[in-house]
PDB file of N, CA and C in Angstrom:
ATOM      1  N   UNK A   1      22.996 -10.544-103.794  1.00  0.00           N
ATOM      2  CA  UNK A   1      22.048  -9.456-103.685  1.00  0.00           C
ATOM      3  C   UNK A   1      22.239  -8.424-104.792  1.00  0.00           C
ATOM      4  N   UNK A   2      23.660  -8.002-105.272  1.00  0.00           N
ATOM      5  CA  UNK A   2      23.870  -7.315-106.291  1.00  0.00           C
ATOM      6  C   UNK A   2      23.057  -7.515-107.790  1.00  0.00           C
ATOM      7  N   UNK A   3      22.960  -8.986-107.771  1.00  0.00           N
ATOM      8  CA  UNK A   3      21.967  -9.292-109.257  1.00  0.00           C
ATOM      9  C   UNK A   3      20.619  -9.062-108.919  1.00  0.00           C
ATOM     10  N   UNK A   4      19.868  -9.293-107.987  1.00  0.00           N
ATOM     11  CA  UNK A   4      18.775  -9.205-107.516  1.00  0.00           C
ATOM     12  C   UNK A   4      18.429  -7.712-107.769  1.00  0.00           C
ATOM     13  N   UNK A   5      19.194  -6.727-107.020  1.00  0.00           N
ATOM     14  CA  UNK A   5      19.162  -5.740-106.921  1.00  0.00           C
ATOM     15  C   UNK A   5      19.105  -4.550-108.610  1.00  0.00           C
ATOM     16  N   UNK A   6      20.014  -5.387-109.819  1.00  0.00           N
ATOM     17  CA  UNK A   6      20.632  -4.812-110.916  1.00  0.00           C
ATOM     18  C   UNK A   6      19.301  -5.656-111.918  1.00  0.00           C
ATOM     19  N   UNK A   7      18.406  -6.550-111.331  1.00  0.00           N
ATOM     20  CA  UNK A   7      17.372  -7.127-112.303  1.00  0.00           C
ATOM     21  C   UNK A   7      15.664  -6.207-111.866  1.00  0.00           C
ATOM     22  N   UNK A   8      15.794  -5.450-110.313  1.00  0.00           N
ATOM     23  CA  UNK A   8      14.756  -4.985-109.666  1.00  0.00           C
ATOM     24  C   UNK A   8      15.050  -3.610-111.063  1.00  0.00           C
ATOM     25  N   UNK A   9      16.022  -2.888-111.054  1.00  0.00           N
ATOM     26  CA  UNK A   9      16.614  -1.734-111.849  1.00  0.00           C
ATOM     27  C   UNK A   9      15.995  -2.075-113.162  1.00  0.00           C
ATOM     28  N   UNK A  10      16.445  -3.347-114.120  1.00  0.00           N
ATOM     29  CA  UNK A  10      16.407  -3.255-114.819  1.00  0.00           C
ATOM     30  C   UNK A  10      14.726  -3.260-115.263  1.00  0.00           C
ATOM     31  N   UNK A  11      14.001  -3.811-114.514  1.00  0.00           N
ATOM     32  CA  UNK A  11      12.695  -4.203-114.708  1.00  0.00           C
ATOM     33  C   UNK A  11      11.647  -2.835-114.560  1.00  0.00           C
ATOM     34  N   UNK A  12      12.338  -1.786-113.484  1.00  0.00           N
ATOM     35  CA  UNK A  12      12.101  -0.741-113.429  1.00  0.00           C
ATOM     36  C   UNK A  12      12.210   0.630-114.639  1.00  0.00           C
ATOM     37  N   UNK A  13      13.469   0.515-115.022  1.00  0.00           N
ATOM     38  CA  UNK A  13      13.419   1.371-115.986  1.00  0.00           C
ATOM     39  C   UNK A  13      12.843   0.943-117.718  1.00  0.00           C
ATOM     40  N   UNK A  14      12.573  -0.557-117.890  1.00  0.00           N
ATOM     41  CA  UNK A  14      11.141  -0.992-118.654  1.00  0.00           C
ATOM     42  C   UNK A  14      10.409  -0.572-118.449  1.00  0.00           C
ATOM     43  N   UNK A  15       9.874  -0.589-116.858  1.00  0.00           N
ATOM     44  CA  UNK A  15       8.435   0.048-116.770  1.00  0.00           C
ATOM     45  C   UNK A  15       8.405   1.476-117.582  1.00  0.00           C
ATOM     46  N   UNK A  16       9.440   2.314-116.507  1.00  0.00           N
ATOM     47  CA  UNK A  16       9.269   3.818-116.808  1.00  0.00           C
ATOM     48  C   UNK A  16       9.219   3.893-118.311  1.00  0.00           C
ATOM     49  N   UNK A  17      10.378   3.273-119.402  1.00  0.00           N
ATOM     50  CA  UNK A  17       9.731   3.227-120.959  1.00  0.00           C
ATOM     51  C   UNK A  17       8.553   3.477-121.175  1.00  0.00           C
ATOM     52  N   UNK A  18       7.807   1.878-120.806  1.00  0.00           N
ATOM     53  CA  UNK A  18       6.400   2.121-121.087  1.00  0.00           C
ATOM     54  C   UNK A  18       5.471   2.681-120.399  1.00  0.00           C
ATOM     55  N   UNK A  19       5.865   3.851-119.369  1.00  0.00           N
ATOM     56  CA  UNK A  19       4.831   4.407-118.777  1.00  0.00           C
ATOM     57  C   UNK A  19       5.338   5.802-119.730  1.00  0.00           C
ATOM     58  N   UNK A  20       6.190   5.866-120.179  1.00  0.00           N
ATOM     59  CA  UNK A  20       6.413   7.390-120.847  1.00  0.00           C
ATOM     60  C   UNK A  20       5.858   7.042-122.120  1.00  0.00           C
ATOM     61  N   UNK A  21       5.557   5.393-122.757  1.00  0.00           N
ATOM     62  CA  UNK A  21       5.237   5.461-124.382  1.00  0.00           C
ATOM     63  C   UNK A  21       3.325   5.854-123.814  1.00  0.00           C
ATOM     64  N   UNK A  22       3.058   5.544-122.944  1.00  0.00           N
ATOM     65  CA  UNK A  22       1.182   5.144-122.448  1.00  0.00           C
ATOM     66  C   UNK A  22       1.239   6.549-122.478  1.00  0.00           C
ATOM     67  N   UNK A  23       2.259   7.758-121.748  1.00  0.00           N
ATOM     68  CA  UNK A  23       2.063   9.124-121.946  1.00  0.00           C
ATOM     69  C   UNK A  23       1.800   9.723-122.797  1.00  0.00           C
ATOM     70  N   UNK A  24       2.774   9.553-123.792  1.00  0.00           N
ATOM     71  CA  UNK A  24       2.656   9.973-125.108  1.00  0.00           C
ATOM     72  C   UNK A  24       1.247   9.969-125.691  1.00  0.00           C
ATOM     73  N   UNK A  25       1.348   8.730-125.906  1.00  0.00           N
ATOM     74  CA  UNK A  25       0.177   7.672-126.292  1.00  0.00           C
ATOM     75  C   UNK A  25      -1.195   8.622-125.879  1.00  0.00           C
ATOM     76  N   UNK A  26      -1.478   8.907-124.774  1.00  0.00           N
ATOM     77  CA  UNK A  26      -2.856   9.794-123.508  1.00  0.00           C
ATOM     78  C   UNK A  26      -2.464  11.023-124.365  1.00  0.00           C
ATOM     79  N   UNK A  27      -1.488  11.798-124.164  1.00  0.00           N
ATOM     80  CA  UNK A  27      -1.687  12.932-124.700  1.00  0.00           C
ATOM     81  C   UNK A  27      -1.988  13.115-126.537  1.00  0.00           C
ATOM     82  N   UNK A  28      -1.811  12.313-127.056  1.00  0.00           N
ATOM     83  CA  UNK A  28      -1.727  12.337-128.314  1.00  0.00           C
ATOM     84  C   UNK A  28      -3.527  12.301-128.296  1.00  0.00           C
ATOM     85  N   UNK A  29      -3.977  11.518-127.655  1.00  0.00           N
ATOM     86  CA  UNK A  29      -5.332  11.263-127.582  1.00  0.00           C
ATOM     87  C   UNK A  29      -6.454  12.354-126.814  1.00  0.00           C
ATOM     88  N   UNK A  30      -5.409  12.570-126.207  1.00  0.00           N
ATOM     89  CA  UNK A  30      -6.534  14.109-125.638  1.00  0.00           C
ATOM     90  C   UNK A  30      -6.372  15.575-126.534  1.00  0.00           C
ATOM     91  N   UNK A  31      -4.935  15.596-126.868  1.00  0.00           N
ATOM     92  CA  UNK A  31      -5.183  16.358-128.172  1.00  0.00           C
ATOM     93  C   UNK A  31      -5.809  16.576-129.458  1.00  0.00           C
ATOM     94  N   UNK A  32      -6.145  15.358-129.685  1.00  0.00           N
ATOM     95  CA  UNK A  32      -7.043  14.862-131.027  1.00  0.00           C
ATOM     96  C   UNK A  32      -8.689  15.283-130.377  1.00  0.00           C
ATOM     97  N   UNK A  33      -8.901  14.654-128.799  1.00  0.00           N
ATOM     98  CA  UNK A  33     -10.204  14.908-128.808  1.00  0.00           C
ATOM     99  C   UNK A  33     -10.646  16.209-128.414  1.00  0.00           C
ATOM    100  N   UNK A  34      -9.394  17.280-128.225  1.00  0.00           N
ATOM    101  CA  UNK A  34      -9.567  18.514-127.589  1.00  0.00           C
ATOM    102  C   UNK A  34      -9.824  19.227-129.483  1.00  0.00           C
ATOM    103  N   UNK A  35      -9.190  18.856-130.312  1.00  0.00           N
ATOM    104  CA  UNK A  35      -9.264  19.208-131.373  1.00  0.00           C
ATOM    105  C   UNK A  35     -10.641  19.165-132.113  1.00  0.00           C
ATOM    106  N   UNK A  36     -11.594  18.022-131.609  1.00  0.00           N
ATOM    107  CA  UNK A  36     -12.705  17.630-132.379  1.00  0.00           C
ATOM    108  C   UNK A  36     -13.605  18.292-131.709  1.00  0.00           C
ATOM    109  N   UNK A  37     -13.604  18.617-130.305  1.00  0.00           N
ATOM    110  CA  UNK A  37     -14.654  19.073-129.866  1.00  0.00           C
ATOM    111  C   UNK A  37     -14.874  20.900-129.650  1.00  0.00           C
ATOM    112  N   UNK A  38     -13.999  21.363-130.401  1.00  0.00           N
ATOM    113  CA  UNK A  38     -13.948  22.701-130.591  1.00  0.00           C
ATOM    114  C   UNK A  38     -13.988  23.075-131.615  1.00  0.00           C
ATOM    115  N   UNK A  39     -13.901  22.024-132.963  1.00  0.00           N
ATOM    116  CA  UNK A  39     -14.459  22.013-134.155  1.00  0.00           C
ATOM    117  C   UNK A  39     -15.701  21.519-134.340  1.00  0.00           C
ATOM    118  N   UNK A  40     -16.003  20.618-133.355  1.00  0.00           N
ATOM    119  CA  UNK A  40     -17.292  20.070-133.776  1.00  0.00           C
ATOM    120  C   UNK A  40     -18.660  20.753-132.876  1.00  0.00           C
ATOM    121  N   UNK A  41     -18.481  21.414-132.652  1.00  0.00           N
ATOM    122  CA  UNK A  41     -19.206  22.567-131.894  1.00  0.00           C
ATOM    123  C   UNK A  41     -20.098  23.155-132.488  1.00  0.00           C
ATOM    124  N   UNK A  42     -21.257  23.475-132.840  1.00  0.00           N
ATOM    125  CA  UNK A  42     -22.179  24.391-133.797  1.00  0.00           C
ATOM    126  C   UNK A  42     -22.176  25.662-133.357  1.00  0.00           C
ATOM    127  N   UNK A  43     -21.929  26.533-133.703  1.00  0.00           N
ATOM    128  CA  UNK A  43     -22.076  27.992-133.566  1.00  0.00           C
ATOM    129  C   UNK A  43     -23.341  28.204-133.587  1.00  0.00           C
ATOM    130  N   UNK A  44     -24.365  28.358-132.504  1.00  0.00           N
ATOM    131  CA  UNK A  44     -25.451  29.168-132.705  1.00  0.00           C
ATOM    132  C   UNK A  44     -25.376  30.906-133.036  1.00  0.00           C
ATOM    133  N   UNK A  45     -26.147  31.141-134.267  1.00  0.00           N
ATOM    134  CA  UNK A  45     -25.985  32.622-134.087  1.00  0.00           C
ATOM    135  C   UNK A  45     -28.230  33.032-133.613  1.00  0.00           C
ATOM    136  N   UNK A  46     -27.983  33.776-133.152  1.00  0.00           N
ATOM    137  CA  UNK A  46     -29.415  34.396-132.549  1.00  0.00           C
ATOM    138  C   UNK A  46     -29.975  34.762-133.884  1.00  0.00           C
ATOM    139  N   UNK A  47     -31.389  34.273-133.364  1.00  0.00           N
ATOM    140  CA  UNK A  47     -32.560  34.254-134.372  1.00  0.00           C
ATOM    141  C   UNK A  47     -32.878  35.540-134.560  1.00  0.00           C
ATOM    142  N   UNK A  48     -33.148  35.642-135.843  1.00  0.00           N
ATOM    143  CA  UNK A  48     -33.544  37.182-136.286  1.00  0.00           C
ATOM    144  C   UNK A  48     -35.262  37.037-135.924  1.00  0.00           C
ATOM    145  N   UNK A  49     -35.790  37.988-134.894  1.00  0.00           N
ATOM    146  CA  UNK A  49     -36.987  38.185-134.684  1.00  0.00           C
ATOM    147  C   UNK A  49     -37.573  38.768-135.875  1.00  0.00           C
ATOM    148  N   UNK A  50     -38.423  38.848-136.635  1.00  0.00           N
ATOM    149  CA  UNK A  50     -39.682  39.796-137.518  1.00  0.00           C
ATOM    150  C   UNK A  50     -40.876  40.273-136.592  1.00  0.00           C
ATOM    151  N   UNK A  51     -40.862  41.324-137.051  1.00  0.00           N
ATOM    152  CA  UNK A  51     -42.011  42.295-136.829  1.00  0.00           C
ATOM    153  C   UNK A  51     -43.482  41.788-137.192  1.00  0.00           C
ATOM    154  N   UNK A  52     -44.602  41.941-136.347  1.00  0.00           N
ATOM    155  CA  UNK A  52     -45.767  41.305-136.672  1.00  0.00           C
ATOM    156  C   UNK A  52     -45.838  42.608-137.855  1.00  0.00           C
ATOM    157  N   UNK A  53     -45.874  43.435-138.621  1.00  0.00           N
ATOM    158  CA  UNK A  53     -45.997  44.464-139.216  1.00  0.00           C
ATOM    159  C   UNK A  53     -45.205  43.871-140.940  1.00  0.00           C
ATOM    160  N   UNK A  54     -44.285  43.268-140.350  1.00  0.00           N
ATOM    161  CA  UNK A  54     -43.078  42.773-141.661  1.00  0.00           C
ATOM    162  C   UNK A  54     -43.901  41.213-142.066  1.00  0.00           C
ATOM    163  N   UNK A  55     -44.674  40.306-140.731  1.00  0.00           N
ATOM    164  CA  UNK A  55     -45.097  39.332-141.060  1.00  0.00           C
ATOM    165  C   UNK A  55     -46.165  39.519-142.012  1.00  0.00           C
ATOM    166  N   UNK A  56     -47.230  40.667-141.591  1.00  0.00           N
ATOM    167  CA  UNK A  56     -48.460  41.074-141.928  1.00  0.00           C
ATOM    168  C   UNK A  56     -47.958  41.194-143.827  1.00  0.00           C
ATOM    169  N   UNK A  57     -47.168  42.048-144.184  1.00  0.00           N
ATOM    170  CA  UNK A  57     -46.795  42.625-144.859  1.00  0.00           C
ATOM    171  C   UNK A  57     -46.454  41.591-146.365  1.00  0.00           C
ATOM    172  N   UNK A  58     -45.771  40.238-145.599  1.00  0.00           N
ATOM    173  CA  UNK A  58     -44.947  39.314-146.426  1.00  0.00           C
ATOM    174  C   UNK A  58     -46.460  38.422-146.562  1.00  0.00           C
ATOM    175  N   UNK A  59     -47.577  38.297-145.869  1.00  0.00           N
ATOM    176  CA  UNK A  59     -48.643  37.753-146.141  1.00  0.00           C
ATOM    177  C   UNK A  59     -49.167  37.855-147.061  1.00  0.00           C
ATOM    178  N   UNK A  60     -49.560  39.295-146.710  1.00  0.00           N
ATOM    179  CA  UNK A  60     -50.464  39.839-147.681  1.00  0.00           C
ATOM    180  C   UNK A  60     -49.845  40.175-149.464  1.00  0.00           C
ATOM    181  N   UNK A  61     -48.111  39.912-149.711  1.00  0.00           N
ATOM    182  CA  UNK A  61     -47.880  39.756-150.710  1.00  0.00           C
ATOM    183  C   UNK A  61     -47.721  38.712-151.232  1.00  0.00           C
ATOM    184  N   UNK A  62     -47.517  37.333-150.230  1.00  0.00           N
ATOM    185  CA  UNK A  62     -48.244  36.203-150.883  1.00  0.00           C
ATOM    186  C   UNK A  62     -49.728  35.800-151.291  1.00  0.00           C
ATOM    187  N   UNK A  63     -50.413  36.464-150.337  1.00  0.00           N
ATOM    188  CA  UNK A  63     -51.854  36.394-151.001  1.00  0.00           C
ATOM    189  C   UNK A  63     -52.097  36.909-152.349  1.00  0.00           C
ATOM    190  N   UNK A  64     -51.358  38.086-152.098  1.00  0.00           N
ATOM    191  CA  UNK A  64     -51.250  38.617-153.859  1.00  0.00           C
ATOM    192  C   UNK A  64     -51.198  37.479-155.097  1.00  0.00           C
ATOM    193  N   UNK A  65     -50.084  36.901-154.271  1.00  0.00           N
ATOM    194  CA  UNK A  65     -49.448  36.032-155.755  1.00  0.00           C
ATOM    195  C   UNK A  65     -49.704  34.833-156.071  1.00  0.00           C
ATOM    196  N   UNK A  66     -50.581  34.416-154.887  1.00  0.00           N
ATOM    197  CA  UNK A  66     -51.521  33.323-155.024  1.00  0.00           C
ATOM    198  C   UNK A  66     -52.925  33.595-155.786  1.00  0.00           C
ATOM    199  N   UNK A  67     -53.606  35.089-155.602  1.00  0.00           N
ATOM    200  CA  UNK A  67     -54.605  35.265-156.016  1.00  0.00           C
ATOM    201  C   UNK A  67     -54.424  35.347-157.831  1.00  0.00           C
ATOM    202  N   UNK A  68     -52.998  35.905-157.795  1.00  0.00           N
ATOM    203  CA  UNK A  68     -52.681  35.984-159.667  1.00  0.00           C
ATOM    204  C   UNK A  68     -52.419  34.465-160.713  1.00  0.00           C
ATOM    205  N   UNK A  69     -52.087  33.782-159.655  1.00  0.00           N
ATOM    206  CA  UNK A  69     -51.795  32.298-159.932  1.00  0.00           C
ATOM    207  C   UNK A  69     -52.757  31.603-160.011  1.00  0.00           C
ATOM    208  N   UNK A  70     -53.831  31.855-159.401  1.00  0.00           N
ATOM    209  CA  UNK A  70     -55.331  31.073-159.465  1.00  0.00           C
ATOM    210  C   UNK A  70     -56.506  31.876-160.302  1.00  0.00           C
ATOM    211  N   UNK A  71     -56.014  33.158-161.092  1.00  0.00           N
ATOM    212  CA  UNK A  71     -56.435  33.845-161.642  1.00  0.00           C
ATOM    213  C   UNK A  71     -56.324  33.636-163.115  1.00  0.00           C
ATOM    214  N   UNK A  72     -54.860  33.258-162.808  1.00  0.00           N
ATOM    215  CA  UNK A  72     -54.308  32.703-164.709  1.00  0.00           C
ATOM    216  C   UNK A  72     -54.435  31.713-164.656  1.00  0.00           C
ATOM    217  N   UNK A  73     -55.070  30.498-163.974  1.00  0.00           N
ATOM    218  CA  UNK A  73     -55.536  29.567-164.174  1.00  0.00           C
ATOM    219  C   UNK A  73     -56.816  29.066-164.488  1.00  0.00           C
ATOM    220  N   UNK A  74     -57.643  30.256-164.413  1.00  0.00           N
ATOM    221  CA  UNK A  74     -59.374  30.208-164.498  1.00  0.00           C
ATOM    222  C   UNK A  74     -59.719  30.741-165.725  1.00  0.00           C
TER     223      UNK A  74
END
């Protein structure tokens, strides 16, 4: 029973090896993906609203510069 007993041991503390290398192993891997997904994240920053007044404004100085452009072309 003593060998029986000293081969159950030995087969056991193999396991535990490779349940501490599979540990390693998991954490190494959740660190990497904890790493990517807090880098790989897009930062939204909030949209700058314009003023119908600022829109009006930026129009009407492209119309300008369209009207001078089709002007020096005629």
């Amino acid at each position: 029973m003593a060998i029986e007993i000293s081969d159950v041991l030995k087969a056991l503390r193999s396991q535990r090896v490779h349940a501490r290398k599979e540990v390693k192993k998991l954490d190494k891997a959740i660190a990497v993906l904890r790493g990517l997904s807090t880098n790989s994240t897009p930062i939204r920053r909030k949209r700058r609203r314009m003023s119908a007044a600022a829109r009006r404004k930026i129009a009407a100085a492209q119309r300008k510069r369209w009207a001078k452009f089709h002007q020096q072309r005629a």
